[in-house]
Protein backbone atom coordinates (compact mmCIF):
# COMPACT_ATOMS: atom_id res chain seq x y z
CA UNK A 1 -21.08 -4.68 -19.19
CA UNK A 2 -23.17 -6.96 -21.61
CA UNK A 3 -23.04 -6.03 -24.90
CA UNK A 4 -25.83 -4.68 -27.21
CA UNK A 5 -25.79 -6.60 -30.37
CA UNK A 6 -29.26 -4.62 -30.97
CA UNK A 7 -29.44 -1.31 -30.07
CA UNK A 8 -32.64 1.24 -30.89
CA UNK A 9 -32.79 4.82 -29.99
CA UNK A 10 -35.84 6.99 -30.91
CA UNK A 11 -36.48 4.41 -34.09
CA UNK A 12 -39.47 6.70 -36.68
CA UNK A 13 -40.14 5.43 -39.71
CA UNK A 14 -43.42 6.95 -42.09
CA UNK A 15 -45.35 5.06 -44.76
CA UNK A 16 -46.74 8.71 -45.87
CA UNK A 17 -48.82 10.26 -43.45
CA UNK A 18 -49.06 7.24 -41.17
CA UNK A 19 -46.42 6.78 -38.14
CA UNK A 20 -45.50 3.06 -38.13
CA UNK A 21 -42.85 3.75 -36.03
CA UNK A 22 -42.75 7.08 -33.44
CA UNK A 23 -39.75 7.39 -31.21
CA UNK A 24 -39.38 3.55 -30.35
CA UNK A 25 -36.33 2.70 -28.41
CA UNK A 26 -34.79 -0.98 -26.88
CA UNK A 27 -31.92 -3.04 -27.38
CA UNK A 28 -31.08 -6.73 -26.98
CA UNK A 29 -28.12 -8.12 -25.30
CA UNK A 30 -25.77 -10.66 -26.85
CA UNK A 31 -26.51 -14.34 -25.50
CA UNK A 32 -30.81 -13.11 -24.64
CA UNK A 33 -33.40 -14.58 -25.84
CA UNK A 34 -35.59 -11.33 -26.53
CA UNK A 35 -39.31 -11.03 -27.95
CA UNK A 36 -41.17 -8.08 -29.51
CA UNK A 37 -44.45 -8.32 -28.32
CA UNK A 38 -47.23 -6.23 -29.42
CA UNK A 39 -50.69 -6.30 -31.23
CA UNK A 40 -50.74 -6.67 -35.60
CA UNK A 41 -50.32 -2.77 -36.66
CA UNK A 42 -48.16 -1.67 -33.75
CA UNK A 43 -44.67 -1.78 -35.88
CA UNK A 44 -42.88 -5.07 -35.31
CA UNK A 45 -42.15 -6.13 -38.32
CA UNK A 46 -41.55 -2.39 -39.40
CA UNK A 47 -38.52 -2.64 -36.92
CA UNK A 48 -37.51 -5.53 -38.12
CA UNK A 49 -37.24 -4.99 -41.72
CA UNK A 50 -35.27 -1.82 -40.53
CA UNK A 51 -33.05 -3.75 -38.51
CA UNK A 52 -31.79 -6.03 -41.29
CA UNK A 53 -31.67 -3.38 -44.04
CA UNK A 54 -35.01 -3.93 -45.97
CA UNK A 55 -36.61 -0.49 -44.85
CA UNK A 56 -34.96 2.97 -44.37
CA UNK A 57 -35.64 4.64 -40.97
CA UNK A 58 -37.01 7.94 -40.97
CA UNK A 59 -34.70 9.14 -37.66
CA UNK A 60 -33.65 7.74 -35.10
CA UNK A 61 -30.21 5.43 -34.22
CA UNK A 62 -30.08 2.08 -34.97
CA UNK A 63 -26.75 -0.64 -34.62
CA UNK A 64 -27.31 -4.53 -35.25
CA UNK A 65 -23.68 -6.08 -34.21
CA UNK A 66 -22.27 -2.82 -34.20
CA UNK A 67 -23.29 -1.75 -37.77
CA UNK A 68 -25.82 0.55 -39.76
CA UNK A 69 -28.16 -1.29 -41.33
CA UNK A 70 -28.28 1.04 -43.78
CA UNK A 71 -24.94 1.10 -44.75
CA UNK A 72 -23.71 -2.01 -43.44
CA UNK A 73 -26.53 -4.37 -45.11
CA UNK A 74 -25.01 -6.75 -46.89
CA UNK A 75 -22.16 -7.54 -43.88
CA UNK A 76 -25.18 -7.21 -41.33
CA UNK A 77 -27.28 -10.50 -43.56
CA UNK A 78 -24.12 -12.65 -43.55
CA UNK A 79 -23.60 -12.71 -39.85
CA UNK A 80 -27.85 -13.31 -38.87
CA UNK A 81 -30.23 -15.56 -39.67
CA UNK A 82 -33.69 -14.31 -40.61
CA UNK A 83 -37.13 -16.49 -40.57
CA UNK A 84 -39.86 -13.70 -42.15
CA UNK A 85 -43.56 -14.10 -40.93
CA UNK A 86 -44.83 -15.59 -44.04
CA UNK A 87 -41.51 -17.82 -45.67
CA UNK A 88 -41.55 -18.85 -49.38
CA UNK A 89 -38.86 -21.15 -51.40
CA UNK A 90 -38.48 -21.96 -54.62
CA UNK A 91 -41.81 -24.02 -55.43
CA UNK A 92 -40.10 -27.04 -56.97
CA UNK A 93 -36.88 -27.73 -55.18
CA UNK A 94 -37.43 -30.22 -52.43
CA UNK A 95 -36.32 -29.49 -48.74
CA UNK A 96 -32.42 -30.96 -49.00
CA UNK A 97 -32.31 -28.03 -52.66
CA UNK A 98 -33.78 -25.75 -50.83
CA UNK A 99 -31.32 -25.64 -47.93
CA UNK A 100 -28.26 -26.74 -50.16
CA UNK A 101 -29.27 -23.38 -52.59
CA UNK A 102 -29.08 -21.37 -49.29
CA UNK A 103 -25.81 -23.19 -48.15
CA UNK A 104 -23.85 -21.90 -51.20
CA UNK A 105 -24.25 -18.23 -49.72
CA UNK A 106 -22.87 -19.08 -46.24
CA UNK A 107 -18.95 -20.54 -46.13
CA UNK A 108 -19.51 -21.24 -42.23
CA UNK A 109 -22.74 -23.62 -43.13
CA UNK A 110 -23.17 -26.92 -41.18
CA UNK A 111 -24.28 -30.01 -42.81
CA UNK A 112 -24.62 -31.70 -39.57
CA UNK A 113 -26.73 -29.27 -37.86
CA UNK A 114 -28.86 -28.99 -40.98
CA UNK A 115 -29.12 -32.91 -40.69
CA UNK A 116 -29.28 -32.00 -36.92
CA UNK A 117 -32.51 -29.63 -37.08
CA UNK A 118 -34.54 -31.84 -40.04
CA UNK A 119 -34.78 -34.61 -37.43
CA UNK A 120 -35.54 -32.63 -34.49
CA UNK A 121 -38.30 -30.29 -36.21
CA UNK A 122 -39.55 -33.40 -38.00
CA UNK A 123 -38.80 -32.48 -41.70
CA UNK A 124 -38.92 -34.63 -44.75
CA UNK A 125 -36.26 -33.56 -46.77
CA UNK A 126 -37.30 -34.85 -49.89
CA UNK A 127 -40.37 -33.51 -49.82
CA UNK A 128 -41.00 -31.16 -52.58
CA UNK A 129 -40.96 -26.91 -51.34
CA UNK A 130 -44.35 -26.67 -53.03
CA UNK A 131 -46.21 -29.19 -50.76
CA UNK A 132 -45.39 -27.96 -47.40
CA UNK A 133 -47.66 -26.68 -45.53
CA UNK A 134 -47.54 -23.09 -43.31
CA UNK A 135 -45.91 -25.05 -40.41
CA UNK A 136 -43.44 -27.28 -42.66
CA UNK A 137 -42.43 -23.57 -44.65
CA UNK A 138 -41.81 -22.07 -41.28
CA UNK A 139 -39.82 -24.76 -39.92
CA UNK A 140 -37.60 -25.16 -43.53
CA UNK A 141 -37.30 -21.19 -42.75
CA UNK A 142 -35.94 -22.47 -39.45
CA UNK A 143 -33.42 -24.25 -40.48
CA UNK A 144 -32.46 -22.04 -43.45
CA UNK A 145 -32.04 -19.50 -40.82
CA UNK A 146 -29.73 -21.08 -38.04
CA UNK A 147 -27.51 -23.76 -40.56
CA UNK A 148 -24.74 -21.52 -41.01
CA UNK A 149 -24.74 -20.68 -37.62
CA UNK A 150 -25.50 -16.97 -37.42
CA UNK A 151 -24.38 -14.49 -34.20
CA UNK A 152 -27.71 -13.60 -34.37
CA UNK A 153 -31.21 -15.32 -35.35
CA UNK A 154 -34.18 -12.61 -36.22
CA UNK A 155 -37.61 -14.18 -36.70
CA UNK A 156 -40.50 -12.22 -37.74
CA UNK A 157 -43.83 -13.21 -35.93
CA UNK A 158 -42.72 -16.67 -37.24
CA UNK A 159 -46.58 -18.62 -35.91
CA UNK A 160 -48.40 -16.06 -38.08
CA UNK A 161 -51.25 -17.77 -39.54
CA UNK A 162 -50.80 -21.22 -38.39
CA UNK A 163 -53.14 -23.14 -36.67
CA UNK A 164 -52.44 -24.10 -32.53
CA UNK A 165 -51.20 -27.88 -33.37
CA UNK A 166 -48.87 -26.04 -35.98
CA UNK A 167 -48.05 -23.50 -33.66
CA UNK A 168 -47.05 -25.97 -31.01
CA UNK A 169 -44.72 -27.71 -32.88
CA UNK A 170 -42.73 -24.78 -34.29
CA UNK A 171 -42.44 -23.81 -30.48
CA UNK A 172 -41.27 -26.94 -29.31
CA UNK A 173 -39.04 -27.10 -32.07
CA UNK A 174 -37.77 -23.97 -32.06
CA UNK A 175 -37.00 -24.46 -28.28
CA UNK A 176 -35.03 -27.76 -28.73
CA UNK A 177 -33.06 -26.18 -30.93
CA UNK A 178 -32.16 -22.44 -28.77
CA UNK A 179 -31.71 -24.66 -25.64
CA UNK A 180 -29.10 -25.97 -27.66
CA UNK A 181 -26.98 -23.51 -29.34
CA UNK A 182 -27.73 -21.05 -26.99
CA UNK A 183 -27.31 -18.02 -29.04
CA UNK A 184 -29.01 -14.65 -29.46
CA UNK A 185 -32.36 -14.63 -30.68
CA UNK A 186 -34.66 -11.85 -31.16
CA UNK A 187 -38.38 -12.48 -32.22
CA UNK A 188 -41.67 -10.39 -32.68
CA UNK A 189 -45.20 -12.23 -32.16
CA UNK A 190 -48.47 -11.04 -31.58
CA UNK A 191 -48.97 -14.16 -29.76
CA UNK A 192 -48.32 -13.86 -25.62
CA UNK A 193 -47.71 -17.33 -24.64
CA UNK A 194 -45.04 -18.01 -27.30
CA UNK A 195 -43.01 -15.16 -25.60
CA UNK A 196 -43.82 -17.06 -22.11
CA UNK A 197 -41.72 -20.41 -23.94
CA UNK A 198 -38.94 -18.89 -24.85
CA UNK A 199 -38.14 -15.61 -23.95
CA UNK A 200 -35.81 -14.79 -21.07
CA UNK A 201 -36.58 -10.94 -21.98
CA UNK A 202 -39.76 -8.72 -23.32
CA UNK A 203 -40.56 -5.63 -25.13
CA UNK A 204 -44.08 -4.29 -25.42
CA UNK A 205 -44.60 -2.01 -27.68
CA UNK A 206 -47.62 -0.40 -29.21
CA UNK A 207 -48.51 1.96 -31.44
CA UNK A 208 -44.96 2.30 -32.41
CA UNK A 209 -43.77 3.43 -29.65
CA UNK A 210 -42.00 1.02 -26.48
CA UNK A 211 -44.50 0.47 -23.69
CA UNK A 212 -41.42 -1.18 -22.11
CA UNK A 213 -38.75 -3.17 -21.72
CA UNK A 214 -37.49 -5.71 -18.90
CA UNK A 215 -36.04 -8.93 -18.01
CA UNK A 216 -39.28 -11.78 -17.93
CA UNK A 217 -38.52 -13.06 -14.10
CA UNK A 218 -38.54 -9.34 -13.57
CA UNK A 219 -42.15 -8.46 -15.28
CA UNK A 220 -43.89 -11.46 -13.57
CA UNK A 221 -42.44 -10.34 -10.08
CA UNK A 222 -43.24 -6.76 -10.76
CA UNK A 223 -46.80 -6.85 -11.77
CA UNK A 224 -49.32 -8.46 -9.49
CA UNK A 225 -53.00 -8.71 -9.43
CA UNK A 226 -55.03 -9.34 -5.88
CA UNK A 227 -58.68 -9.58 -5.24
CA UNK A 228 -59.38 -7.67 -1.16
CA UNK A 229 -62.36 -8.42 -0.17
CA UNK A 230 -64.02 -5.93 2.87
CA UNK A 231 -66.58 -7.48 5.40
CA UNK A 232 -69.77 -5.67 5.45
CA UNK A 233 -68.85 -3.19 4.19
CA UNK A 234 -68.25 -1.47 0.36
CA UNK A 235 -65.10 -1.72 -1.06
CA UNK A 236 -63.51 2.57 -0.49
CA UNK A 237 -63.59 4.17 -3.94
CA UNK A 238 -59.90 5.18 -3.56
CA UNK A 239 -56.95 2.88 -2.13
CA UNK A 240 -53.52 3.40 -1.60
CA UNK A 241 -50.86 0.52 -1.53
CA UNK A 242 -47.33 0.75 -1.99
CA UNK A 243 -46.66 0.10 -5.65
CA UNK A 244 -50.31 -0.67 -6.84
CA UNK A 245 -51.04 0.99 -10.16
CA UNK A 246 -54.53 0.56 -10.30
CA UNK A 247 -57.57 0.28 -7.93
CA UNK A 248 -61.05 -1.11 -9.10
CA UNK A 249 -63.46 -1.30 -7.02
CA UNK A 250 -66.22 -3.93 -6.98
CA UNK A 251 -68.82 -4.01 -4.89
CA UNK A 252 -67.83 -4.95 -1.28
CA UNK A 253 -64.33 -6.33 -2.98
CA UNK A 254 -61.83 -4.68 -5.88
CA UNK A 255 -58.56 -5.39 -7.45
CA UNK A 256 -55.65 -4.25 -6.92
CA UNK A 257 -52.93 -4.08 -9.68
CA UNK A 258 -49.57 -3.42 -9.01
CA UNK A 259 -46.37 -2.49 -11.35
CA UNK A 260 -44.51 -2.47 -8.79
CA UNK A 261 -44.60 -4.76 -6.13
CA UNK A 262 -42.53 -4.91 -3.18
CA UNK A 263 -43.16 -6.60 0.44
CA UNK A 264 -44.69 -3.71 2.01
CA UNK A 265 -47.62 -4.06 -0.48
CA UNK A 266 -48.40 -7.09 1.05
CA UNK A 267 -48.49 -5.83 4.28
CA UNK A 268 -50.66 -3.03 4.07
CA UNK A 269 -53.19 -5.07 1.89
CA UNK A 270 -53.25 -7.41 4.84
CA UNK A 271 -54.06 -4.54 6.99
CA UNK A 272 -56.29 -2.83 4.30
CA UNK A 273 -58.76 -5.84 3.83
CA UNK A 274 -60.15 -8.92 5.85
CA UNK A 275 -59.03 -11.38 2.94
CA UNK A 276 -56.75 -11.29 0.24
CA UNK A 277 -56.49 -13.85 -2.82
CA UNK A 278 -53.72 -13.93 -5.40
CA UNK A 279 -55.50 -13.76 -8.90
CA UNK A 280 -53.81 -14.79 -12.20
CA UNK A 281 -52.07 -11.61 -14.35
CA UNK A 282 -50.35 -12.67 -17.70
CA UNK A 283 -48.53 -10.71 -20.27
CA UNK A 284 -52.02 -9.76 -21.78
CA UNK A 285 -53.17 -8.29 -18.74
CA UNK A 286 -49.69 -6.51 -18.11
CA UNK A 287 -50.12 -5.25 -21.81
CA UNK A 288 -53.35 -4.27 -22.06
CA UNK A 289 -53.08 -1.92 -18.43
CA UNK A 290 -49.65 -0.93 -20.11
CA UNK A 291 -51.33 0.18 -23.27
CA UNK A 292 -54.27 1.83 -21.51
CA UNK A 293 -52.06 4.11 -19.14
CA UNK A 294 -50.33 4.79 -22.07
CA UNK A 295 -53.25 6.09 -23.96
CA UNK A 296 -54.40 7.72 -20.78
CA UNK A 297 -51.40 9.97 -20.77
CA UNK A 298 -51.32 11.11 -24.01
């Protein structure tokens, strides 16, 4: 059985009247690359800053490599790495300070990753903390984060804010370096292709609660979208397929949506419809007809 170095169970968490968090539950598995996806406002970085210790959760069970965060804090922040969304350092130290101020904390730091990272992510390390820019902070955040080598690396929407070029090259940078050390890495973004790079696992949620949770290869193979197409003749109001979660009818042609799609749903389109075309369904679409049955529930 893998293990859980995150594990969530009916997370809550209040900022007075307002529910940040209601009843969220996931957990990550030790060697995954895991993202938190979800719109600003739906409680990512709330979970976060529970996870590591900064907030107190309101109920709910929580273990990060087997510990309370709120008891365990302090043993919990020596063993991760943490890039927040919006990274600051001390304004006049230059990058090489910087990381040799963090290095002191960590006995298990490694000069040549450090030197390792600054080359791949392209970062002067002379230049002087107060000059960066968003991109440069994030990537210095980076390497802050992984130099000591951590068991686990948590990064807080870490693209927040910068432009695509920036963006890009965090990405890339970021990738070169988990293709690498292959460890476990779990990250929130608000941003749907970034989870598309790098994450071998997703968790929507929204609203603070967890739309839900699956393996990537599994999501894109589940959910489907196809455009049947009826000759002369109106598209019926109602269809049922095997596994199709939604039917929207359009004029003499509608799409189908499926969350679950298996081979029989093929056949019975084939037999429902005189053509069939395969249209394109990202995460946003899977999201946003996530988040609408959701609300449709409640």
């Amino acid at each position: 059985m893998t293990e859980q170095v995150i594990h969530v169970n009916g997370l809550s968490h209040r900022y007075g009247k307002t529910d940040a968090l209601n009843g969220a539950s996931f957990h990550v598995p030790r060697g995954s690359v895991t993202g938190l996806l979800g719109p600003n406002g739906s409680g990512k970085t709330t979970a976060i800053h529970i996870l590591i210790g900064i907030l107190r959760r309101s109920g709910g069970d929580v273990t990060v490599l087997g510990m309370d965060p709120e008891r365990d804090a302090v043993a919990i922040r020596g063993r991760i790495g943490f890039v927040p969304e919006d990274p600051h350092g001390e304004p006049l130290f230059t990058v090489n300070s910087q990381l040799n101020f963090l290095k002191a904390f960590y006995p298990s730091w490694d000069d040549a990753l450090q030197q390792q990272m600054l080359e791949q992510l392209d970062l002067d390390p002379g230049k002087k903390v107060k000059s960066l820019s968003r991109g440069e902070r994030s990537k210095l955040a980076l390497i802050g984060a992984m130099s000591h080598r951590p068991e686990l690396l948590v990064l807080d929407d870490p693209t927040l804010g910068l432009d695509p070029m920036a963006r890009r090259e965090f990405m890339e940078g970021m990738i070169a370096v988990l293709a690498e050390e292959g460890r476990t890495v779990f990250f929130s973004t608000h941003h749907m292709q970034d989870i598309e790079k790098v994450a071998d696992r997703v968790i929507m949620v929204n609203n603070g609660r967890t739309i839900f949770e699956d393996e990537l290869d599994t999501i894109k193979s589940n959910w489907r979208c196809y455009r049947l197409t009826f000759d002369g003749e109106e598209a019926p109001a109602e269809l049922k397929l095997p596994g199709l979660m939604r039917w929207i009818p359009e004029g003499r042609a509608g799409r189908a949506i499926f969350e679950n799609f298996i081979d029989e749903s093929t056949a019975a389109m084939n037999q429902a419809a005189s053509s069939v075309e395969a249209l394109p369904f990202d995460l946003e679409d899977i999201f946003v007809e996530s988040a609408a049955r959701e609300r449709n529930v409640k």
